[in-house]
Structure formats: C-alpha cells, structure tokens
C-alpha atoms as a PDB file:
ATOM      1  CA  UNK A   1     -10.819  10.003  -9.583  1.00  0.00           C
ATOM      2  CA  UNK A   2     -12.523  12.639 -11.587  1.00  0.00           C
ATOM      3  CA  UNK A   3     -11.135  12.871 -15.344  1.00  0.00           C
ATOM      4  CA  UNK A   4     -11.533  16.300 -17.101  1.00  0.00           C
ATOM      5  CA  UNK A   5     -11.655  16.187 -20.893  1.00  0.00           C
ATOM      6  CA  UNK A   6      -8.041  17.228 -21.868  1.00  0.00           C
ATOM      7  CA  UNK A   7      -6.778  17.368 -19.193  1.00  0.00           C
ATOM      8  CA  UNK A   8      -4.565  14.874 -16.856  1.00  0.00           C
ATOM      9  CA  UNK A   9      -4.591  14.540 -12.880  1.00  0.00           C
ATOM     10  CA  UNK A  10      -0.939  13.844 -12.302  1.00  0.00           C
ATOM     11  CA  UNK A  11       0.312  12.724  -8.759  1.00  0.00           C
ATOM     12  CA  UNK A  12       3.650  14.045  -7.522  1.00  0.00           C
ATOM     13  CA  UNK A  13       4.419  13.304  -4.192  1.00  0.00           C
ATOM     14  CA  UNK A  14       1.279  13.971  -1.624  1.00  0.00           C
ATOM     15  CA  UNK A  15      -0.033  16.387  -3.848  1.00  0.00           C
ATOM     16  CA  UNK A  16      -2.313  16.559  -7.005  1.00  0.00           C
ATOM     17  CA  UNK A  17      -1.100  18.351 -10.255  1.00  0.00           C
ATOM     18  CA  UNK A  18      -4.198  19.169 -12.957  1.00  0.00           C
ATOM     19  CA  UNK A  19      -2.126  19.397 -16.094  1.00  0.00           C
ATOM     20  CA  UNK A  20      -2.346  20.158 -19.749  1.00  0.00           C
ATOM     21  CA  UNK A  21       0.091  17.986 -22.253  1.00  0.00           C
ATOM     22  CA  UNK A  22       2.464  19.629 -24.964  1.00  0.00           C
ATOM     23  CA  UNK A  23       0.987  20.436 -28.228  1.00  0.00           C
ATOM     24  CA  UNK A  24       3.456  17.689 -29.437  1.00  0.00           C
ATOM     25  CA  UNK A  25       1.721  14.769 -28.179  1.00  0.00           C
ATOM     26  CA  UNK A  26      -1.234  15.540 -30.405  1.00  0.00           C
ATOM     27  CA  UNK A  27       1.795  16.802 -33.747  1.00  0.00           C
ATOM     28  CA  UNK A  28       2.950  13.004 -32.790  1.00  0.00           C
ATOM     29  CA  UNK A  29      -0.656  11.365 -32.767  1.00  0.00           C
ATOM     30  CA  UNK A  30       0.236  10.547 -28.684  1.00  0.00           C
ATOM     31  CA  UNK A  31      -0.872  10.805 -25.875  1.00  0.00           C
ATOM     32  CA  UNK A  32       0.558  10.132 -21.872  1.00  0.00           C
ATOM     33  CA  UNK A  33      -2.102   7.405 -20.683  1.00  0.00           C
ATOM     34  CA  UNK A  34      -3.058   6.194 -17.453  1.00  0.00           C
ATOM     35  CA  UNK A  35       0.062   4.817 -14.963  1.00  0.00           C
ATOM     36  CA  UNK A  36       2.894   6.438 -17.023  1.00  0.00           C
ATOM     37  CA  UNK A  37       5.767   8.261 -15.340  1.00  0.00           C
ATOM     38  CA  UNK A  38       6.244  11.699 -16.637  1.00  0.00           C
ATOM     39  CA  UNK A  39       8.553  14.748 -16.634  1.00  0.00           C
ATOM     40  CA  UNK A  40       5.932  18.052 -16.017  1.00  0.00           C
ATOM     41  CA  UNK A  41       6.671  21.496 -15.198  1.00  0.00           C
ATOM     42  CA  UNK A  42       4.243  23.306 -12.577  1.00  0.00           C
ATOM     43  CA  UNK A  43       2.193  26.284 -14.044  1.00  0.00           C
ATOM     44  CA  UNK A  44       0.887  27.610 -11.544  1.00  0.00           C
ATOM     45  CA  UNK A  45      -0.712  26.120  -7.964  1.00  0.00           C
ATOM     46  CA  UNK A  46      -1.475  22.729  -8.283  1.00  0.00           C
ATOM     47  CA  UNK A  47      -1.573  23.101 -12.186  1.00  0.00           C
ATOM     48  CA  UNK A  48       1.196  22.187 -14.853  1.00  0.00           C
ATOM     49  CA  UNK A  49       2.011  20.768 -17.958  1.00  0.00           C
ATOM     50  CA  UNK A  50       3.366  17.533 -19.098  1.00  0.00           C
ATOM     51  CA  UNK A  51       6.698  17.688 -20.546  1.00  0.00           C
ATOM     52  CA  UNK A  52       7.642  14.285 -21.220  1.00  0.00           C
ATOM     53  CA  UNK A  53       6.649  10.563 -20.785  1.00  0.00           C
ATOM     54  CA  UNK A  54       9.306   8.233 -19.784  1.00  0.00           C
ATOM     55  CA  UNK A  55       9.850   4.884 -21.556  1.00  0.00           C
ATOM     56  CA  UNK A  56       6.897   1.875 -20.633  1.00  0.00           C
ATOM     57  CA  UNK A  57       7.736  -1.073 -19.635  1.00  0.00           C
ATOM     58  CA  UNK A  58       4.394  -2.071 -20.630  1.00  0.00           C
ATOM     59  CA  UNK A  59       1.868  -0.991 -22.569  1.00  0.00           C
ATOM     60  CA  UNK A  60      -2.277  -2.055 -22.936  1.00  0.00           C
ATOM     61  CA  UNK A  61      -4.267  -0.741 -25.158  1.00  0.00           C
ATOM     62  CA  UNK A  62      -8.241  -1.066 -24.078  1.00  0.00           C
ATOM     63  CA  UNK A  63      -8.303   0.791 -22.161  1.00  0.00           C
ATOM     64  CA  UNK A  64      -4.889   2.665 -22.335  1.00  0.00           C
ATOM     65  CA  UNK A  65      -2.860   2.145 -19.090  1.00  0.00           C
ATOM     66  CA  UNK A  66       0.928   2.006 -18.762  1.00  0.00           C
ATOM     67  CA  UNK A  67       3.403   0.171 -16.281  1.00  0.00           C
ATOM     68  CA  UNK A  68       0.888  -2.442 -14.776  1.00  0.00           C
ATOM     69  CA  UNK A  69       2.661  -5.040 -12.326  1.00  0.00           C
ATOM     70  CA  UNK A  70      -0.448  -7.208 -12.239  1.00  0.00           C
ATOM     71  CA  UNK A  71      -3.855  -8.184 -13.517  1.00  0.00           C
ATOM     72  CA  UNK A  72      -6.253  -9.565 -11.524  1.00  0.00           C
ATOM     73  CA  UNK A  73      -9.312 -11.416 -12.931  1.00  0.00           C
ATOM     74  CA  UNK A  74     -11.761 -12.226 -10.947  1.00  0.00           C
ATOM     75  CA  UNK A  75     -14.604 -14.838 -12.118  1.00  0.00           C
ATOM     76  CA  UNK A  76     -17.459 -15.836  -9.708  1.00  0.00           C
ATOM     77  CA  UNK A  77     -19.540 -18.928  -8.946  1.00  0.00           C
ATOM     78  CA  UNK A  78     -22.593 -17.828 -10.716  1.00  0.00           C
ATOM     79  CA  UNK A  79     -24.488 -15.263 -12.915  1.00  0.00           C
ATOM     80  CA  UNK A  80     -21.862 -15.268 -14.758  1.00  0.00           C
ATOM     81  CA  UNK A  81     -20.196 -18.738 -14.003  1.00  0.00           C
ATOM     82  CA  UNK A  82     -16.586 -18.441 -15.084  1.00  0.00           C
ATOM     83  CA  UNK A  83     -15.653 -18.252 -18.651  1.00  0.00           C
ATOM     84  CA  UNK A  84     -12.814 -20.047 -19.304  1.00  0.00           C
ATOM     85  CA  UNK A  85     -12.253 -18.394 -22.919  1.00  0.00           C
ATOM     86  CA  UNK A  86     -11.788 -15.161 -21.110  1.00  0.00           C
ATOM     87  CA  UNK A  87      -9.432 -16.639 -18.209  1.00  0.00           C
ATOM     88  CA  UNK A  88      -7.401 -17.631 -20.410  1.00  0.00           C
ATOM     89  CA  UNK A  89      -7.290 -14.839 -23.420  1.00  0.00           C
ATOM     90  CA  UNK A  90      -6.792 -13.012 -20.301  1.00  0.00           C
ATOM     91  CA  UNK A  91      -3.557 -14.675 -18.850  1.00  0.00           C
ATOM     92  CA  UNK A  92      -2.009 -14.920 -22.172  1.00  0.00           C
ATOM     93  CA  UNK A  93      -2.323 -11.352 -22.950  1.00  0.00           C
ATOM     94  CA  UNK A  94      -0.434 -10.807 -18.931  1.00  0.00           C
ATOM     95  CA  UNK A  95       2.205 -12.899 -19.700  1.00  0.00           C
ATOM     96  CA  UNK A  96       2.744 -11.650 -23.668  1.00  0.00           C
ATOM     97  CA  UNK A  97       3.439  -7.950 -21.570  1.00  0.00           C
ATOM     98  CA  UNK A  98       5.199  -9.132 -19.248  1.00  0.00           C
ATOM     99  CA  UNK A  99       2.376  -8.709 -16.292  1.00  0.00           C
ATOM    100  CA  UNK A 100       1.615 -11.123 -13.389  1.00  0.00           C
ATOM    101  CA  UNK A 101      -2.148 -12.777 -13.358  1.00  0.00           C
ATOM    102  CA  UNK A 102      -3.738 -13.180 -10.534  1.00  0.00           C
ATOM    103  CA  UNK A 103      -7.049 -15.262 -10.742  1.00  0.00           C
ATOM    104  CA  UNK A 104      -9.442 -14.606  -8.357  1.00  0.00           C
ATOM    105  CA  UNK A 105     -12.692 -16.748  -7.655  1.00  0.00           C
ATOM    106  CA  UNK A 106     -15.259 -14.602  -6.151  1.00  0.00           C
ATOM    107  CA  UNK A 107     -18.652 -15.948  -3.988  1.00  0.00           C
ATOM    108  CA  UNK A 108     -17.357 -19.160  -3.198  1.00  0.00           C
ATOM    109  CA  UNK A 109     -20.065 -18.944  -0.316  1.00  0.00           C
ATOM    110  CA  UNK A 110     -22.393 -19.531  -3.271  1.00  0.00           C
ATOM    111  CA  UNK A 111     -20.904 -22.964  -4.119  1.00  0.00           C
ATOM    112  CA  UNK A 112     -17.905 -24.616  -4.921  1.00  0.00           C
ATOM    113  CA  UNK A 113     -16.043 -24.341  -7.579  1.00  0.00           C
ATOM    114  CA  UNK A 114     -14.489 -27.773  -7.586  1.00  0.00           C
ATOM    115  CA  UNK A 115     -11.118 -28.543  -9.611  1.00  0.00           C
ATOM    116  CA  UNK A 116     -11.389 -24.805 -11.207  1.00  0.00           C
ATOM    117  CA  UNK A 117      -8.713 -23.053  -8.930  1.00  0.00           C
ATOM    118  CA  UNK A 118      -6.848 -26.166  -8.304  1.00  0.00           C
ATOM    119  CA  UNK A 119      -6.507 -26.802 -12.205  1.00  0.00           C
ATOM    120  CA  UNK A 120      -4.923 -23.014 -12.850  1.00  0.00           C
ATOM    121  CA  UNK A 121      -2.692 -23.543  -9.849  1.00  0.00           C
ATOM    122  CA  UNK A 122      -1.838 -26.674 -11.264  1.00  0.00           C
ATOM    123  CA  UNK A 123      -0.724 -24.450 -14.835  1.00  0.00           C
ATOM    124  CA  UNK A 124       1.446 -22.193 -12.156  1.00  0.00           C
ATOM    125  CA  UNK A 125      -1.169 -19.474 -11.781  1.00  0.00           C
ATOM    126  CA  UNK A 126      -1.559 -17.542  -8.483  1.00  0.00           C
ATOM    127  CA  UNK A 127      -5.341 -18.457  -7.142  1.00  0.00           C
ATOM    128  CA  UNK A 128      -7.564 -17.265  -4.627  1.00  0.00           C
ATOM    129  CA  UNK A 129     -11.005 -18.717  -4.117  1.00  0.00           C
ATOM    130  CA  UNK A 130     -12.902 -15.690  -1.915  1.00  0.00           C
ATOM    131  CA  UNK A 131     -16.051 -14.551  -0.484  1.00  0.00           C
ATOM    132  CA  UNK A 132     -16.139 -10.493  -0.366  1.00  0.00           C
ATOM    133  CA  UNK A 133     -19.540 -11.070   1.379  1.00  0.00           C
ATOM    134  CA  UNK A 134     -18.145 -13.264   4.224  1.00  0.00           C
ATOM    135  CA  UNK A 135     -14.772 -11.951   4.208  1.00  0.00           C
ATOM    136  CA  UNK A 136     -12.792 -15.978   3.479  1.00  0.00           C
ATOM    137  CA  UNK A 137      -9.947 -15.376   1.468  1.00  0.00           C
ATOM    138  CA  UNK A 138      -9.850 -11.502   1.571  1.00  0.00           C
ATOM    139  CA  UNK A 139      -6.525 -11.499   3.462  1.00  0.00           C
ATOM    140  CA  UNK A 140      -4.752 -13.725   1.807  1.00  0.00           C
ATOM    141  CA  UNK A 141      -5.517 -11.784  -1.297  1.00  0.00           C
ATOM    142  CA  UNK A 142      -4.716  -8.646  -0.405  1.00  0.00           C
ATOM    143  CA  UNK A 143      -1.600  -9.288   1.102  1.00  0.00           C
ATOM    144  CA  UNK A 144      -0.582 -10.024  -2.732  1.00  0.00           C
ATOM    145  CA  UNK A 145      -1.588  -6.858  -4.258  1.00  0.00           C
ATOM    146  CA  UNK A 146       1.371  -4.432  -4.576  1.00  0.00           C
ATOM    147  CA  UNK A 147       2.747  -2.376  -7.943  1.00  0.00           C
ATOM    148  CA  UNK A 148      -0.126  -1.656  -9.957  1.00  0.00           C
ATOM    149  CA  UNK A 149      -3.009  -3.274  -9.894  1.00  0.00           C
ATOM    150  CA  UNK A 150      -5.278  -4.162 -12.571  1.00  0.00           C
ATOM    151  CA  UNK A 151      -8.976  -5.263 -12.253  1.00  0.00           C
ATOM    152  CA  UNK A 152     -10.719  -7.535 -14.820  1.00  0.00           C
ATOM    153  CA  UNK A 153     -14.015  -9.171 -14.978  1.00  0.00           C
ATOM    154  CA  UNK A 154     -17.246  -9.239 -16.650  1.00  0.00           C
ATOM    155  CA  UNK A 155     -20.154  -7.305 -15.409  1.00  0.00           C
ATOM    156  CA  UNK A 156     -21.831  -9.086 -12.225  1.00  0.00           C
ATOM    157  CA  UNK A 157     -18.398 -11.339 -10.785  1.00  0.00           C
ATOM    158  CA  UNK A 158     -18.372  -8.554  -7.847  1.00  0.00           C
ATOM    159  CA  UNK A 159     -15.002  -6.788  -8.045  1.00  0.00           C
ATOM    160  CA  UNK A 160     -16.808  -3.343  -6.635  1.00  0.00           C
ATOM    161  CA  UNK A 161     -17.445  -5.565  -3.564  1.00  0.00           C
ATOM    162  CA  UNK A 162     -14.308  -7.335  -3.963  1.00  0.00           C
ATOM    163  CA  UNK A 163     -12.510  -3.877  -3.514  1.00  0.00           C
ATOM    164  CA  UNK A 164     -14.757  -3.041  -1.033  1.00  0.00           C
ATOM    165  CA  UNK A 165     -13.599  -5.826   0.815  1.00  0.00           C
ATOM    166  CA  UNK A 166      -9.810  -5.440   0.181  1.00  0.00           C
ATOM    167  CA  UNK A 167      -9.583  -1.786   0.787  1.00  0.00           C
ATOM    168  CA  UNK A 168     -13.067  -0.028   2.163  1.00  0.00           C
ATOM    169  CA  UNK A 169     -14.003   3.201   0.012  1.00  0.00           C
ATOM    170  CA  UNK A 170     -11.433   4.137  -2.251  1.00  0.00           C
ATOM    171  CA  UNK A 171     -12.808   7.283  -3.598  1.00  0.00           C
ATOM    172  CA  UNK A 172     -10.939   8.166   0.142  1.00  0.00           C
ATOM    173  CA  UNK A 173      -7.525   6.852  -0.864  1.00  0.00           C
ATOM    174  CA  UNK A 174      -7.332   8.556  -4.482  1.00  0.00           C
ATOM    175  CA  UNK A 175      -5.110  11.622  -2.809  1.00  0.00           C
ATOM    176  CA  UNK A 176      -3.118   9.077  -0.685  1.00  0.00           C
ATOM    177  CA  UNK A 177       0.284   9.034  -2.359  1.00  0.00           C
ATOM    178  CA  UNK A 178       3.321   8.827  -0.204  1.00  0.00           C
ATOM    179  CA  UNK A 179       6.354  10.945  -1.367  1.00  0.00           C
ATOM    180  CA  UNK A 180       8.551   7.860  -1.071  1.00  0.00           C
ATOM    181  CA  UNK A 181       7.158   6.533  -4.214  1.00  0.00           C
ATOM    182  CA  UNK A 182      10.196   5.852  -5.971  1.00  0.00           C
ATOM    183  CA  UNK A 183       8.456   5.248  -9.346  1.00  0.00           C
ATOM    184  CA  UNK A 184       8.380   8.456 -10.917  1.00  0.00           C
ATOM    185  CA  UNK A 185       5.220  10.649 -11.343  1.00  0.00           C
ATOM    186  CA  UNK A 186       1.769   9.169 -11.956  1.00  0.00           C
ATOM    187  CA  UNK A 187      -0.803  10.269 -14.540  1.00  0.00           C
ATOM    188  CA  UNK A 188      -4.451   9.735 -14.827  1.00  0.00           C
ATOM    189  CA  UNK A 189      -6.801   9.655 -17.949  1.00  0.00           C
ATOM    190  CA  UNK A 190     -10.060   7.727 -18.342  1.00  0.00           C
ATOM    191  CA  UNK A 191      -8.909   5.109 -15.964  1.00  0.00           C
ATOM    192  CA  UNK A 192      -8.464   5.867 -12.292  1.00  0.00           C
ATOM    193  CA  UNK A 193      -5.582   4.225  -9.906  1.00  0.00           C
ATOM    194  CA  UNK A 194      -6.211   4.404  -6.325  1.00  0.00           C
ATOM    195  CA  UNK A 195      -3.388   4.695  -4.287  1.00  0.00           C
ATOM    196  CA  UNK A 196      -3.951   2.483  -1.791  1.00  0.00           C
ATOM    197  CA  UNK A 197       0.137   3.208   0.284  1.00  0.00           C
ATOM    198  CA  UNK A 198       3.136   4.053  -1.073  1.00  0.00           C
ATOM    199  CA  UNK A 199       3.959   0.958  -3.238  1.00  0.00           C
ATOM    200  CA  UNK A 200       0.238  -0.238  -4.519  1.00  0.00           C
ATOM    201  CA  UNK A 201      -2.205   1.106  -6.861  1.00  0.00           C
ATOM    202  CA  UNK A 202      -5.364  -0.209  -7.891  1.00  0.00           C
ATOM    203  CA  UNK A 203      -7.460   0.800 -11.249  1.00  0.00           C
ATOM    204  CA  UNK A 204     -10.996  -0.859 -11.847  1.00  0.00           C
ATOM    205  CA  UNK A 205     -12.372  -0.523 -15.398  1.00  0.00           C
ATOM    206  CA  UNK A 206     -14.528  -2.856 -17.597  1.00  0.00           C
ATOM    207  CA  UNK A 207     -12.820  -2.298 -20.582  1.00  0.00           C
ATOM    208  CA  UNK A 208     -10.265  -4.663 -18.729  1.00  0.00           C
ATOM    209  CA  UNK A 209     -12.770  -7.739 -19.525  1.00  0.00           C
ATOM    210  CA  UNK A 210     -12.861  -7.000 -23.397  1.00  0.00           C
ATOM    211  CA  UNK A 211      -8.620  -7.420 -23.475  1.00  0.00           C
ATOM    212  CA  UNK A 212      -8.136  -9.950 -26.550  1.00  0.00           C
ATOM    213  CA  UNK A 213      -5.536 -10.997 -29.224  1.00  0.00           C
ATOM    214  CA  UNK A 214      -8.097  -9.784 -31.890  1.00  0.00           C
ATOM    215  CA  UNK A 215      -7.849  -5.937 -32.342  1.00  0.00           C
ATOM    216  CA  UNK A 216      -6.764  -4.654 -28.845  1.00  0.00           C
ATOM    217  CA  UNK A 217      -3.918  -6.498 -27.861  1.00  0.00           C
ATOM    218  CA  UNK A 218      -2.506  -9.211 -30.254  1.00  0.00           C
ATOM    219  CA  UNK A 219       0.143 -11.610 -30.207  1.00  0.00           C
ATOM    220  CA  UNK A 220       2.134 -13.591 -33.140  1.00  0.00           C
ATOM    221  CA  UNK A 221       0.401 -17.065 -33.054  1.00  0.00           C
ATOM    222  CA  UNK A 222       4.331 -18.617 -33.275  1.00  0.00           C
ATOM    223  CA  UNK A 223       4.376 -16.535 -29.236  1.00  0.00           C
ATOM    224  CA  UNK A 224       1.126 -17.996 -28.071  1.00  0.00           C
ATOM    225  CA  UNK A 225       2.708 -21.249 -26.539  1.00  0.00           C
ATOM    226  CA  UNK A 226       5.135 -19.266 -24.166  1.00  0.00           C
ATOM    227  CA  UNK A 227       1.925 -17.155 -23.074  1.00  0.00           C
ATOM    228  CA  UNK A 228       0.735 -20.831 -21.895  1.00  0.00           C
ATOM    229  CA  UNK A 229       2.997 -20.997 -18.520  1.00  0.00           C
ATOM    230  CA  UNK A 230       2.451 -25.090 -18.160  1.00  0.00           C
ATOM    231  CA  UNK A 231       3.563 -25.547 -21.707  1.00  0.00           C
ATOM    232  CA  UNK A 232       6.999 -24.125 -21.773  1.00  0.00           C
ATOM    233  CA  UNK A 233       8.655 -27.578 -20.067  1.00  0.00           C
ATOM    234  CA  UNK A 234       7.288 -29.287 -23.322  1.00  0.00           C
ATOM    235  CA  UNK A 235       8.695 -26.794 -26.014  1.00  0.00           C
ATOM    236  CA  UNK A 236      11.166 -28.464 -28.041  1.00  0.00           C
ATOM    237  CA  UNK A 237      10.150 -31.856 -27.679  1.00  0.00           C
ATOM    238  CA  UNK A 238       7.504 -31.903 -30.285  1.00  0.00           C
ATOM    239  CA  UNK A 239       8.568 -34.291 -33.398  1.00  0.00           C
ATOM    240  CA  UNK A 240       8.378 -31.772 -36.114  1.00  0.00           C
ATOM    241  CA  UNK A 241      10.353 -28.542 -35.642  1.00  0.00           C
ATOM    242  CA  UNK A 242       7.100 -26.185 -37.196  1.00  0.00           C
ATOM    243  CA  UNK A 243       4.518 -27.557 -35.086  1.00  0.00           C
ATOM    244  CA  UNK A 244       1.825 -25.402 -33.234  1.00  0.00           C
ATOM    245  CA  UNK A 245       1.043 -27.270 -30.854  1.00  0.00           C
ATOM    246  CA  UNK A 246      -2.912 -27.510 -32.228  1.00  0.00           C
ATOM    247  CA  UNK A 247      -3.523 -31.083 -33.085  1.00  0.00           C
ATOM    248  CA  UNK A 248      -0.264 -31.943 -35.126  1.00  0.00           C
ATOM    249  CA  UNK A 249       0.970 -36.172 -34.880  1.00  0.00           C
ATOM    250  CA  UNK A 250       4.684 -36.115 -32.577  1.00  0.00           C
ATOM    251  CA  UNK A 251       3.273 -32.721 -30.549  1.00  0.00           C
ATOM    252  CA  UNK A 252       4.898 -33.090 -27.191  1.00  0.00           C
ATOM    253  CA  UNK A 253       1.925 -30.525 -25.509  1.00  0.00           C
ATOM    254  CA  UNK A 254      -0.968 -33.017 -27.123  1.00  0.00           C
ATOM    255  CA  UNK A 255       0.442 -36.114 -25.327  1.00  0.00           C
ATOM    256  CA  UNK A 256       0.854 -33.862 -22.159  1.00  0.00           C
ATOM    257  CA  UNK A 257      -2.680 -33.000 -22.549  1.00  0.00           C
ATOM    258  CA  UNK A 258      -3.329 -36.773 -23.019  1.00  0.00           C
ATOM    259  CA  UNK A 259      -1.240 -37.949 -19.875  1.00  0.00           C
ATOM    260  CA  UNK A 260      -3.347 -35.478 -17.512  1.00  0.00           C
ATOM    261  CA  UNK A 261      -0.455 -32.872 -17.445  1.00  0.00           C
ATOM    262  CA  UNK A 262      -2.147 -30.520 -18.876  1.00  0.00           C
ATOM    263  CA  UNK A 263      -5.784 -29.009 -18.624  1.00  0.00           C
ATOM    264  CA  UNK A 264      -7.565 -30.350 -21.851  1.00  0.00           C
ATOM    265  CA  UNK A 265      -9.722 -27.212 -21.402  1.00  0.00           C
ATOM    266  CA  UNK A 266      -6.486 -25.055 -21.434  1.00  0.00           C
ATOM    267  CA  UNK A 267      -4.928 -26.761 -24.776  1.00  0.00           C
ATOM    268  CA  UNK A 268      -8.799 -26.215 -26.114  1.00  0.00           C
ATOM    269  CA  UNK A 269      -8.926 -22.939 -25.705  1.00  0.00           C
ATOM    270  CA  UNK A 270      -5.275 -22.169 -26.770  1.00  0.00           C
ATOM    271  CA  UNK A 271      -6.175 -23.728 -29.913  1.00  0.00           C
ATOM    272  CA  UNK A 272      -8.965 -21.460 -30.437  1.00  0.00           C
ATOM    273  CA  UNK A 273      -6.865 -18.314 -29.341  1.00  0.00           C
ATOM    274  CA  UNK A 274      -4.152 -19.434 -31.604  1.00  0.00           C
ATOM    275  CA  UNK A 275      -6.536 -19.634 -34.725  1.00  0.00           C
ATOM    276  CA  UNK A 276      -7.884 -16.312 -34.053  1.00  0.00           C
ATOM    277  CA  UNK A 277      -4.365 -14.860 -33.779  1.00  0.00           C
ATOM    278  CA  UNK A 278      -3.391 -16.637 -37.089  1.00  0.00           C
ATOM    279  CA  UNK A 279      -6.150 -15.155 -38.989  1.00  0.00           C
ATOM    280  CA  UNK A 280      -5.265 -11.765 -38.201  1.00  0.00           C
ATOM    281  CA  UNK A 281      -3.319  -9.594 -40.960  1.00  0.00           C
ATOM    282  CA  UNK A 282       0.193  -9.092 -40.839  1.00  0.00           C
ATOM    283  CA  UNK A 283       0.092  -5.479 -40.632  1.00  0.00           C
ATOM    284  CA  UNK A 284      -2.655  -5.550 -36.799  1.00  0.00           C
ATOM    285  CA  UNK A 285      -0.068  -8.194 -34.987  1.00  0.00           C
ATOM    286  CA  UNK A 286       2.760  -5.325 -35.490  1.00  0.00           C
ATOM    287  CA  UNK A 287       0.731  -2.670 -34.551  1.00  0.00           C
END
C-alpha cells in the first residue's frame, strides 16, 4: 500500500478514498492511525477528508495500528532460533489489549523444534509449527487468520515467505475490499493492511517485533500475571495476599512451576518482564 506523507488511503467499500484529516486532529495532538474506523466526507473523486474516528477497541502504539483481532508471531528454527523473551513480552502485551496470539514456528523443515510448540500449547496458546518452503502447516494456519491480522517477528524468521505462502502476492489484494464489510471504514498510515476477503486483513511491519512493556506499550506489574494465560487457575491461592508471583515463600504459581505445571522458562521470563514493568515511573504505565 503506498503511504503519502499527510495523507491517509481510506477504504470504503470496493473503492479507495485518498484523504486529508481535519485541522483538529493536529489542535488535539491526534492523529487517525492505521485500522481505525472513521466518519469522512468525499471531496471530490476518490478524494475526501476525515471527519471523525470512532472509538478503539484497541490501541498499539509502535507502530500505531487500531482494532487488531490478532497477532501473530512467528519465530523460526534457526538464524534467529526463537527468543523466548520476545514470545513472551509479545503474548503478554496481546492479552493486556485484549488481542488473540497466535505463535507460529516457521522452517520446521530445518529441524525440530522439540517441546517448544507443545510447551505454549500447553500455557493455552494457539500453535502452528510450518514450513512456507514446503507448504506443511500452511493450511491449517491460514484457515485461522480472520479480523485483523498482525505480523511479528524479528528480521530473518520468514514472514514475507510465510505470507507468500498463506496468500500469494498481496500487493494484488490491497484494493480487494468487499462492500459487506460490516466494520466501518478502514484507514491506512505507515502500516499497510491487505485485504485479503471481506472479513480478514493482514498488516506486516517490523516495528511489530520491538512491542514491549518498556516505553511502547506498558502494563502495571500488579496486571502482568493475568497477561500469563496458564497462571490465572493459580491466582488467589498464593499464601500472602501482596505476592507477585516472583520468588515469594506460599506463591501458588512457584510450586506450579515446581510440579511441572508450568513452563519454568515462562515464570523466568515473567519475572524479568515484571521487574522491568516495576521499574518504570508512575507517570509512562498511565500513558
């Protein structure tokens, strides 16, 4: 999708809108960002300007993109292996907004990934393990992709061949939306969706793989365990009322993690997600 400075490519039924916004986005310090639904007023042919945003029912910040159903991070077997840091800063930041993660491991006809997929499906994840070079898995993964769909991964995990795979050239699908929609009108700025039919978009970006609870998208440490899907049957249970769940005596997640019900790598790295949220000012978690 081709962005013009300034301007926004807004999708109305099967036809394309270049628009301009109101000077009182910029009075307000706004902006309407990739995947919102907006109220706009045609100017001219195919031209118009944007009126109105309606309200978000989610909201990401690097890079800016609105109303996402679904994020799906794809790791592969080598150069880079996966990083399970990322996974899981990843997932956490899904679930804190409300968005459904989809892991996806990518070149399994390099190796095998062992317990990896079987240990996030275990947490209540939705896994694939796929080839996009030999085609194993593609179906099966596709066939879950509806709503909006987000893209993560570092540079080198293959999600340009992955959406090869899934959907052939998409620069041919980005005037492809139906009039059926049904979810209001589509913008686009700095990060393209393709519209793959009427009820799924897809957006590729690799700002998507530097997502964290840092600066770009944080979360209240207290919030962390319920971004943790496998830990919420323990919550409540630990001995002391105030416990985080990193290390304290009586914690009802630490003896989960000790029977095998949990992932020790998963309660690891929650520990280290929860200290950097903790660290963080007051006044950058309510941003």
């Amino acid at each position: 999708m081709t962005v013009v400075a300034g301007s926004y490519d807004v999708k109305a039924g099967d036809a394309h809108y270049e628009c301009t916004a109101r000077g009182v986005f910029r009075k307000m310090g706004e902006s309407p960002i990739t995947g919102d639904h907006v109220v706009f007023a045609v100017t001219g042919e195919n031209e118009g300007r944007i009126e109105s945003v309606l309200p978000r029912r989610n909201q990401l910040s690097r890079p800016p993109v609105a109303n996402v159903d679904k994020i799906v991070i794809v790791s592969c077997f080598e150069n880079p292996s996966p990083n399970l840091l990322q996974i899981d800063r990843l997932t956490a930041v899904a679930y804190e907004h409300e968005i459904e993660p989809i892991l996806v491991f990518n070149k399994n006809d390099l190796g095998d990934f062992g317990d990896l997929p079987g240990r996030y499906q275990k947490a209540g994840f939705s896994t694939f393990v796929v080839s996009a070079k030999n085609g194993e898995g593609i179906d099966e993964l596709r066939g879950a992709l509806y709503g909006v769909c987000i893209f993560a991964g570092n540079s080198g995990v293959g999600k340009s061949s992955l959406l090869n795979a899934l959907y052939g050239d998409l620069e041919l699908k980005t005037g492809q939306v139906s009039e059926k929609l049904g979810r209001g009108r589509h913008t686009t700025r700095q990060v393209s969706l393709f519209a793959i039919s009427q009820d799924t978009f897809v957006g590729d970006t690799p700002g998507f793989s530097k997502l964290d609870l840092t600066w770009g998208e944080p979360i209240e440490p207290q919030n962390l365990a319920l971004d943790f899907p496998e830990f919420r049957a323990f919550l409540g249970k630990c001995r002391f009322s105030s416990c985080t769940h990193t290390g304290e005596a009586g914690c009802a997640i630490g003896a989960a993690v000790t029977r095998g019900e949990i992932a020790q790598s998963r309660h690891q790295n929650y520990i280290t997600l929860y200290r950097e949220a903790d660290a963080l000012p007051q006044w950058v978690r309510k941003k």
